[in-house]
Every structure is written in C-alpha cells, then in structure tokens.
Protein backbone atom coordinates (compact mmCIF):
# COMPACT_ATOMS: atom_id res chain seq x y z
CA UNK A 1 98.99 -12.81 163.39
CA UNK A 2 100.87 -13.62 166.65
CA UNK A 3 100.12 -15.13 169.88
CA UNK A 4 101.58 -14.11 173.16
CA UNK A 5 102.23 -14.54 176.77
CA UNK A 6 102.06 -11.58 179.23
CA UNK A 7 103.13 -11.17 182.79
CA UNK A 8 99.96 -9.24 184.60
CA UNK A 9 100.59 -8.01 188.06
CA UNK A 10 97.03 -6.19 188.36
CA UNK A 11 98.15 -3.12 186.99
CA UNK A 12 100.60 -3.40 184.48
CA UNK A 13 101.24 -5.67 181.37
CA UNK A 14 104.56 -7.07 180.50
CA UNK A 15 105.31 -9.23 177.06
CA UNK A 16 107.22 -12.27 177.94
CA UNK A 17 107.29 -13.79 174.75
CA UNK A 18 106.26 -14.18 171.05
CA UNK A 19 105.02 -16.89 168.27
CA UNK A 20 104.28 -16.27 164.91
CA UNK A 21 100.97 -17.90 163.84
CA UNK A 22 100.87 -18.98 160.21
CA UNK A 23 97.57 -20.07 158.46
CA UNK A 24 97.60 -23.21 156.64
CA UNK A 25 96.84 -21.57 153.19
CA UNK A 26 99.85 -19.92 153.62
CA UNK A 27 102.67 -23.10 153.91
CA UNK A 28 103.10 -25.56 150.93
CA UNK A 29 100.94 -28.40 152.34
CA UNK A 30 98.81 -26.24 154.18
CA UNK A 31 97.04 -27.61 157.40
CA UNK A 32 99.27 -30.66 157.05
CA UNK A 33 102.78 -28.91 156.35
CA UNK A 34 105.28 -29.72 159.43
CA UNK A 35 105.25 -26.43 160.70
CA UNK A 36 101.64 -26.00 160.72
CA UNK A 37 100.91 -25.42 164.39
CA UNK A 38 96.94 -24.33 165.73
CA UNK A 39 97.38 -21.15 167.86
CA UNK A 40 96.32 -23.31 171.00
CA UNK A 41 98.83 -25.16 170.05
CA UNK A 42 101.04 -22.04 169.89
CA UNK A 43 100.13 -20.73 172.97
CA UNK A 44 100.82 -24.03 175.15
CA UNK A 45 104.13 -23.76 173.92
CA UNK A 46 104.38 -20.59 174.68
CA UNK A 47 103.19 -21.11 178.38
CA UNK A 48 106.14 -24.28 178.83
CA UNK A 49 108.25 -21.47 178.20
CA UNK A 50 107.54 -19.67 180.91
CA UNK A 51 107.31 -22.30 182.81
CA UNK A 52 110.65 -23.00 182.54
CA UNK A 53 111.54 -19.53 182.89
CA UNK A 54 110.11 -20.24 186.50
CA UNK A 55 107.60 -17.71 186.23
CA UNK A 56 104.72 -20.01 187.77
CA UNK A 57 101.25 -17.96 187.16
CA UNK A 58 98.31 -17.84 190.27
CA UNK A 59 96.28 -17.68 186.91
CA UNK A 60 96.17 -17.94 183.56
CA UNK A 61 94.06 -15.12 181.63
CA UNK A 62 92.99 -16.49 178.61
CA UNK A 63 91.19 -15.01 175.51
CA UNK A 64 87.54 -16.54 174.22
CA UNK A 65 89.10 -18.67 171.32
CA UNK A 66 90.74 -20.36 174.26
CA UNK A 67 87.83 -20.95 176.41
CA UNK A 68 86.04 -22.52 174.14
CA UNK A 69 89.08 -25.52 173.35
CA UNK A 70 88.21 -28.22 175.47
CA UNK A 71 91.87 -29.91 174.61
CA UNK A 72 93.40 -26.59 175.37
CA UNK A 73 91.94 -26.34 178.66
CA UNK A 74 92.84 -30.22 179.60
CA UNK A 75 96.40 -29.17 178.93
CA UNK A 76 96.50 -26.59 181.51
CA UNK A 77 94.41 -29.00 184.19
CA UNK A 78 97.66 -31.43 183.31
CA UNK A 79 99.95 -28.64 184.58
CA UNK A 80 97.86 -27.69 187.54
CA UNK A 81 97.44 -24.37 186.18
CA UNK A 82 94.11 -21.91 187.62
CA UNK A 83 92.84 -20.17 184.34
CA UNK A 84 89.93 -17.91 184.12
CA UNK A 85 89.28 -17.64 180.38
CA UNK A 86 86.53 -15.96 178.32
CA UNK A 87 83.62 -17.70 175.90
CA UNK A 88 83.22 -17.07 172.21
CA UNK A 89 79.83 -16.35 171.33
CA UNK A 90 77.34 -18.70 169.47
CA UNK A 91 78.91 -21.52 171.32
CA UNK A 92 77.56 -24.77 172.82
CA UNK A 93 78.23 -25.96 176.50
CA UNK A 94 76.85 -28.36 178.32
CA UNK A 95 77.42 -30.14 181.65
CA UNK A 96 75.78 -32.94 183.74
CA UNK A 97 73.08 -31.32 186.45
CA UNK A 98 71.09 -33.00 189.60
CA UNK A 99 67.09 -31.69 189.49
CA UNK A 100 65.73 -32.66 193.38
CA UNK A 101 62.25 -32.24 194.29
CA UNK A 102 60.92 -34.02 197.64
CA UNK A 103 61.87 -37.75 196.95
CA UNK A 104 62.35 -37.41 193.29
CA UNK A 105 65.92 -36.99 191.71
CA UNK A 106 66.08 -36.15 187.74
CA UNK A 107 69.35 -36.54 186.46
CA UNK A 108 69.99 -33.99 183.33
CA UNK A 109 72.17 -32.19 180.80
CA UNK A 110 72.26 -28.69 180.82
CA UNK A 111 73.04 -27.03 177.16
CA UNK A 112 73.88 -23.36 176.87
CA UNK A 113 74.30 -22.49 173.48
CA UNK A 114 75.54 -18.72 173.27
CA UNK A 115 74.08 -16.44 170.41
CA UNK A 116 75.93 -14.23 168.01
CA UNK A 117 72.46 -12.02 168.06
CA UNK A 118 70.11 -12.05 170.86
CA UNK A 119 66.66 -13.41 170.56
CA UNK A 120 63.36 -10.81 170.35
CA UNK A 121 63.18 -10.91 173.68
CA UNK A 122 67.00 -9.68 174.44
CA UNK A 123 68.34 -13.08 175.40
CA UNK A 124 71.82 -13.47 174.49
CA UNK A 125 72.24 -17.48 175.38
CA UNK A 126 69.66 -20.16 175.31
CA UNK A 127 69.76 -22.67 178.60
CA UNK A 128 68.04 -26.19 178.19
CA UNK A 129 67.16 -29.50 180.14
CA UNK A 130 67.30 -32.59 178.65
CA UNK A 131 67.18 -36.21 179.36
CA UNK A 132 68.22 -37.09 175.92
CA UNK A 133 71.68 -39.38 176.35
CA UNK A 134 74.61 -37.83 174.22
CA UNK A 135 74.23 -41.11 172.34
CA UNK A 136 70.85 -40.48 170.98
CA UNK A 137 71.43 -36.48 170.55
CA UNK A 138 74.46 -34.76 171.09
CA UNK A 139 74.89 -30.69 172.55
CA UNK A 140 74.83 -29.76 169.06
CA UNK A 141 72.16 -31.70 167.95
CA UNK A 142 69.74 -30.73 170.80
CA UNK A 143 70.83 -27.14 170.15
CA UNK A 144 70.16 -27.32 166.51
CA UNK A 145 66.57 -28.89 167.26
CA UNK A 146 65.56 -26.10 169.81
CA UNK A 147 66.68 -23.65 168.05
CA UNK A 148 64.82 -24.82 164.56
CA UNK A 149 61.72 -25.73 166.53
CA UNK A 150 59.92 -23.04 164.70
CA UNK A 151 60.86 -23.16 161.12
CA UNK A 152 58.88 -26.90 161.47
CA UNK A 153 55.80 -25.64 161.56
CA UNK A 154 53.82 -25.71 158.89
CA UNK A 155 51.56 -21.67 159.72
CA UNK A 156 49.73 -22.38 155.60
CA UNK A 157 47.39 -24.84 157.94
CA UNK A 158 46.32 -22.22 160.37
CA UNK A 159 45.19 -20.25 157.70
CA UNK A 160 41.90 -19.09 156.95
CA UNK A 161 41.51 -18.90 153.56
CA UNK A 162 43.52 -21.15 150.76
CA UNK A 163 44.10 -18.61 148.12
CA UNK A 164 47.08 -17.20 147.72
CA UNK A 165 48.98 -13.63 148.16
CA UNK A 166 47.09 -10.77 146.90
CA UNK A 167 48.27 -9.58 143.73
CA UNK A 168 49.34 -6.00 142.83
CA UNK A 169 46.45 -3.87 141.35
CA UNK A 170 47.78 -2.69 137.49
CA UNK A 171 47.79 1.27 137.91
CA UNK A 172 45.43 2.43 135.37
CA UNK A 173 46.50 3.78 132.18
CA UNK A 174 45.57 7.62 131.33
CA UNK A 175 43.57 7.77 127.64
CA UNK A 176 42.58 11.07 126.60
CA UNK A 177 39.86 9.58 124.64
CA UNK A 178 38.61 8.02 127.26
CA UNK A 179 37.82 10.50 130.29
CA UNK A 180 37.50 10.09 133.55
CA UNK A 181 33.90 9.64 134.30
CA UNK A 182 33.34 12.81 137.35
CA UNK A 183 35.64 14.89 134.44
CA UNK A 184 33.02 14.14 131.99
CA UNK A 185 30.03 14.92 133.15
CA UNK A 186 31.39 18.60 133.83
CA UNK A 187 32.52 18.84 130.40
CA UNK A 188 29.04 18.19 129.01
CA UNK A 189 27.08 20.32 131.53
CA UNK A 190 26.39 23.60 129.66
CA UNK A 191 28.26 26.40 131.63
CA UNK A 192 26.46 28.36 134.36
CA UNK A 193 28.61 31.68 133.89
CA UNK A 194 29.20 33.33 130.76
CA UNK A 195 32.42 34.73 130.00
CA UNK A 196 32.48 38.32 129.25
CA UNK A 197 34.39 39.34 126.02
C-alpha cells in the first residue's frame, strides 16, 4: 500500500511523489519498530516535500481516512494550509453550538455520528443535542447511549400473556392400522354401485 501526493490543476492529475506504507505486522517489532510510520504520518511528510519543492497548494484534497484525524488536520492548520477533505463513515463529530430563543441562550454540543448502514427510515447520520459536559459523557459515549436506547427496553413487560413461544405442532405419523377417520367410514359403508363382471 502507498500513499501519495498529486498536483491537481482542475483537470488533470499529476504524481509528485511516493511513500511506501508498511503495516506493523509486517516489521520485526511491529507498531513499535523504528520505521513504523502511520500513513498520516506518511502523508505529512510527503506534503513538507512539496513544500519545499515550492509547490504551495490553494488546497489540499484529502481522502476520508484523513478527515477523520484530528492530529492530521492540526498539522496542516500549523502550515496554514486550506484542505477540503472527505469523512469516513460510522464516525463521531461533534462541535460546540449556540440554541437562541427570545431571551433564552442554551449552550450545546452537537454529535453527528455517521452510519455504515442507514437507519429504517433512510438516515445515513444521526445529529444530537446535548447538555451533557464531555466530562460526564464523552461524543462516543453519548453516541453509544442514543444509539442503544432501544435494546434497554425490556418489550416481555408489554406483553399480554406470560407464556412462552408457541411450540411446533409434531406432524402426525401415518399408521395403516389406524385410518383416518372420513377414510373409514367410506370403507365400511356397503357400496352403492355394483361392479359388473
């Protein structure tokens, strides 16, 4: 696997250059051999280099597993880089929001958590409100209890009836000894025609 800068003029795409990416399980030491490197890490370096090419970007395009590295994105606010980058899915965001209504001010976090499936009713991200402080319940946490809101309640109380599931009928066993009732009564019945020899 490889990470890689390109030069993007609107049109066309040109490589500028190249890192190998090596997964841990593949070094000696694995995530802590020396040249163990995360591909963020990878691709910062990769962006210092054309830096110092002097190719200076109006933006950065970066891929989803980018978007979603807080760290990563830091390091390009260091180097006054614009970037416009995409979101993996089933991720959490959240941000600090102002609610206003007449006199009344609410402030709030926001939590988006993105889903890898969307809900029944098409929704493919969850937004919620919370007073909560990060302290008591962090973006993960609230997602996690939103989203598990329903497997907490206990539907056995709402029911009607205690017993249990039905259980499968036993299909009935053919005896020729024993036949079936409508079968037997013809039998015995004397016959109304007469066969002719």
């Amino acid at each position: 696997m490889v990470v890689t800068t390109h030069l993007y003029d609107g049109k066309k795409s040109l490589p500028l250059d190249i890192e190998l990416y090596q997964h841990g399980n593949s070094l000696p030491l694995g995530k802590k051999d020396p040249l163990f490197k995360k591909k963020p890490e990878l691709a910062l370096g990769l962006i210092d280099q054309s830096l110092v090419k002097g190719e200076q970007p109006e933006i950065v395009l970066i891929d989803s597993g980018y978007g979603n590295n807080t760290t990563f994105l830091m390091e390009l606010e260091k180097r006054k880089l614009k970037y416009l980058g995409g979101v993996a899915k089933n991720r959490i965001f959240e941000q600090k929001v102002q609610v206003e209504e007449d006199d009344v001010s609410l402030n709030l976090r926001r939590v988006v958590i993105q889903l890898h499936q969307p809900t029944r009713h098409g929704d493919t991200e969850v937004t919620l409100l919370t007073h909560l402080s990060p302290s008591v319940a962090d973006a993960p946490t609230v997602a996690r209890l939103y989203l598990q809101r329903w497997s907490k309640v206990n539907l056995k109380r709402f029911s009607s009836s205690p017993r249990g599931q039905k259980k499968p009928k036993p299909k009935p066993t053919y005896d020729p000894k024993h036949l079936h009732v409508s079968t037997s009564r013809l039998l015995r019945q004397p016959s109304q025609y007469k066969r002719s020899p």
